[in-house]
C-alpha atoms as a PDB file:
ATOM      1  CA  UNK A   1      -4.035-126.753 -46.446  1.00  0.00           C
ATOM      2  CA  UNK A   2      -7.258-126.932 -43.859  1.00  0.00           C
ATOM      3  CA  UNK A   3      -4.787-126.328 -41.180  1.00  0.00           C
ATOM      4  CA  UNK A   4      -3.246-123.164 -42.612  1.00  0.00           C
ATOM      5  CA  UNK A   5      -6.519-122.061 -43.219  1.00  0.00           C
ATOM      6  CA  UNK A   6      -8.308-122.602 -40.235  1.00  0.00           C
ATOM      7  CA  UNK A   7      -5.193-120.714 -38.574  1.00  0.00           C
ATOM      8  CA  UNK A   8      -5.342-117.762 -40.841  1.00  0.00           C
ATOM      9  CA  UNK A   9      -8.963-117.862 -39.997  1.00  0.00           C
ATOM     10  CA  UNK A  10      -8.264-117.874 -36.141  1.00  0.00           C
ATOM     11  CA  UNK A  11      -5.044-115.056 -36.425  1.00  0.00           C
ATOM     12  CA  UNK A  12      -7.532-113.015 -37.895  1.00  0.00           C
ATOM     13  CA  UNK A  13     -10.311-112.976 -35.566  1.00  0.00           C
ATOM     14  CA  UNK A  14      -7.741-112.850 -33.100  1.00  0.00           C
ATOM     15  CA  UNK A  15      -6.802-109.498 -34.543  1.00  0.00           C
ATOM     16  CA  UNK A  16     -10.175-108.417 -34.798  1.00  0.00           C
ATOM     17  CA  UNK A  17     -10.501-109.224 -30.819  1.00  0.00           C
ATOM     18  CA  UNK A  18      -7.054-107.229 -29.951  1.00  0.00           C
ATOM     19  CA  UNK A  19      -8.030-104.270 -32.055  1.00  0.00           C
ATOM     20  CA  UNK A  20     -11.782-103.519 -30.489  1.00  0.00           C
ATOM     21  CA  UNK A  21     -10.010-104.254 -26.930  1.00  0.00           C
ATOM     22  CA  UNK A  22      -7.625-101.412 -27.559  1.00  0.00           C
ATOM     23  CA  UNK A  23     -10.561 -99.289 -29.133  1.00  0.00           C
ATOM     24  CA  UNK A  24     -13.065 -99.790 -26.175  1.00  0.00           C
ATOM     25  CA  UNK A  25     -10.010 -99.421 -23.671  1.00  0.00           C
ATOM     26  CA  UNK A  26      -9.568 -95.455 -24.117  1.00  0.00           C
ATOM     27  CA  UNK A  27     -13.583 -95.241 -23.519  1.00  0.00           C
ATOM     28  CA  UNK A  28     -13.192 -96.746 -19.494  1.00  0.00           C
ATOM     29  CA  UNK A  29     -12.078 -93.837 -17.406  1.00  0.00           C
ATOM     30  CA  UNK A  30      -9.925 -95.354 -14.895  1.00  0.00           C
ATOM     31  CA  UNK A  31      -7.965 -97.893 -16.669  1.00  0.00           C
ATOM     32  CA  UNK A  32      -4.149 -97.029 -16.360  1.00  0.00           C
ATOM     33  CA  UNK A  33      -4.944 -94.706 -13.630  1.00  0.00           C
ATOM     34  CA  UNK A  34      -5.291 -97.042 -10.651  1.00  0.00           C
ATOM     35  CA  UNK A  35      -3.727 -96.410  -7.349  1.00  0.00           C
ATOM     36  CA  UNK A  36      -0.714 -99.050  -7.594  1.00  0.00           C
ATOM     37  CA  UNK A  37       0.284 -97.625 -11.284  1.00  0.00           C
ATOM     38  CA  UNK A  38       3.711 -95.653 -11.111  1.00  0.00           C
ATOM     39  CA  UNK A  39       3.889 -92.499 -12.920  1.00  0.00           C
ATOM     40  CA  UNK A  40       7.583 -90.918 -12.361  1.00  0.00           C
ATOM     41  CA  UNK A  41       8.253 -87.711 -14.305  1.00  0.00           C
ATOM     42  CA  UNK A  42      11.413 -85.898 -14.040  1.00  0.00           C
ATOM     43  CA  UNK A  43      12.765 -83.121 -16.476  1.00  0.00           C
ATOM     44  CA  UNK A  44      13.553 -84.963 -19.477  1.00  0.00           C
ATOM     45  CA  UNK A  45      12.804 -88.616 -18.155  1.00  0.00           C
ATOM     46  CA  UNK A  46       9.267 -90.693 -18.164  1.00  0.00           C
ATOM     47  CA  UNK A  47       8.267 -93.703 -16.265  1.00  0.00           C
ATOM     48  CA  UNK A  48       5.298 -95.448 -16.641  1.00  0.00           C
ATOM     49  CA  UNK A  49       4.741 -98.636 -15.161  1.00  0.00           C
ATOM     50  CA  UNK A  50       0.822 -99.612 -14.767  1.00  0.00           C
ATOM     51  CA  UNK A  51       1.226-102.327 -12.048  1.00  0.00           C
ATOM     52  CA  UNK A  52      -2.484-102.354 -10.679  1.00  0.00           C
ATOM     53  CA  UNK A  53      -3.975-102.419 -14.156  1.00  0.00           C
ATOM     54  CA  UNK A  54      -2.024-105.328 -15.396  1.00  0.00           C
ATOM     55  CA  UNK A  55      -3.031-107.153 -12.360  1.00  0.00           C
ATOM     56  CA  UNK A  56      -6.605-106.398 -12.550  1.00  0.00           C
ATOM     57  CA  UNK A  57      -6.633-107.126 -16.504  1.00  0.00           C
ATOM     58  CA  UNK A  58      -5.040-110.523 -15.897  1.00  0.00           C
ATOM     59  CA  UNK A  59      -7.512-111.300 -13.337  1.00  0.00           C
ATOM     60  CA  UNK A  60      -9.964-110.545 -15.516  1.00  0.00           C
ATOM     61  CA  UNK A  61      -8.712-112.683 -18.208  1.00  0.00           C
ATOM     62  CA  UNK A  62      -8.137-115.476 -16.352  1.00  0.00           C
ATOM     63  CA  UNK A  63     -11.485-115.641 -14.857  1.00  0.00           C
ATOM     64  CA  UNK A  64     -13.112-115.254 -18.104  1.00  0.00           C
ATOM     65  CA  UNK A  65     -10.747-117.984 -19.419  1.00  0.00           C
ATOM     66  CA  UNK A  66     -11.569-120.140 -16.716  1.00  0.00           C
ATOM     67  CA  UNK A  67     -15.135-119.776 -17.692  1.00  0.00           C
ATOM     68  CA  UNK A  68     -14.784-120.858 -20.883  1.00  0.00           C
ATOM     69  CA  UNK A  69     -12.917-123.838 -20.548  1.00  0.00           C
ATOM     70  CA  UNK A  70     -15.133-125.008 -18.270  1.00  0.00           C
ATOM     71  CA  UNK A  71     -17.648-125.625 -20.768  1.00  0.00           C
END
């Protein structure tokens, strides 16, 4: 039962994390307006496809990742 618990535990902190990173996203002015995101728009058709951002956020992560498992 201590394992079940201690991953309920970490699922919800996890969700905790995911929901203040899409909270604090809409607040930074540039992010999914970078110069390598596509933005097509037609008449009736959309494409979005943030390229640059994705990058940059991975980067991001994996640095801070790297970080951390350092220690």
């Amino acid at each position: 039962m201590q394992g079940i618990a201690k991953t309920l535990v970490f699922m919800g902190i996890l969700l905790i994390c995911v929901g203040a990173v899409i909270i604090l996203a809409q607040k930074i002015p540039f992010l999914g307006s970078l110069p390598g995101d596509f933005y097509i728009k037609k008449r009736q058709f959309t494409f979005y496809f943030p390229l640059a951002t994705s990058l940059l956020l991975s980067l991001l992560i994996s640095v801070l990742l790297w970080i951390f498992s350092r220690r």
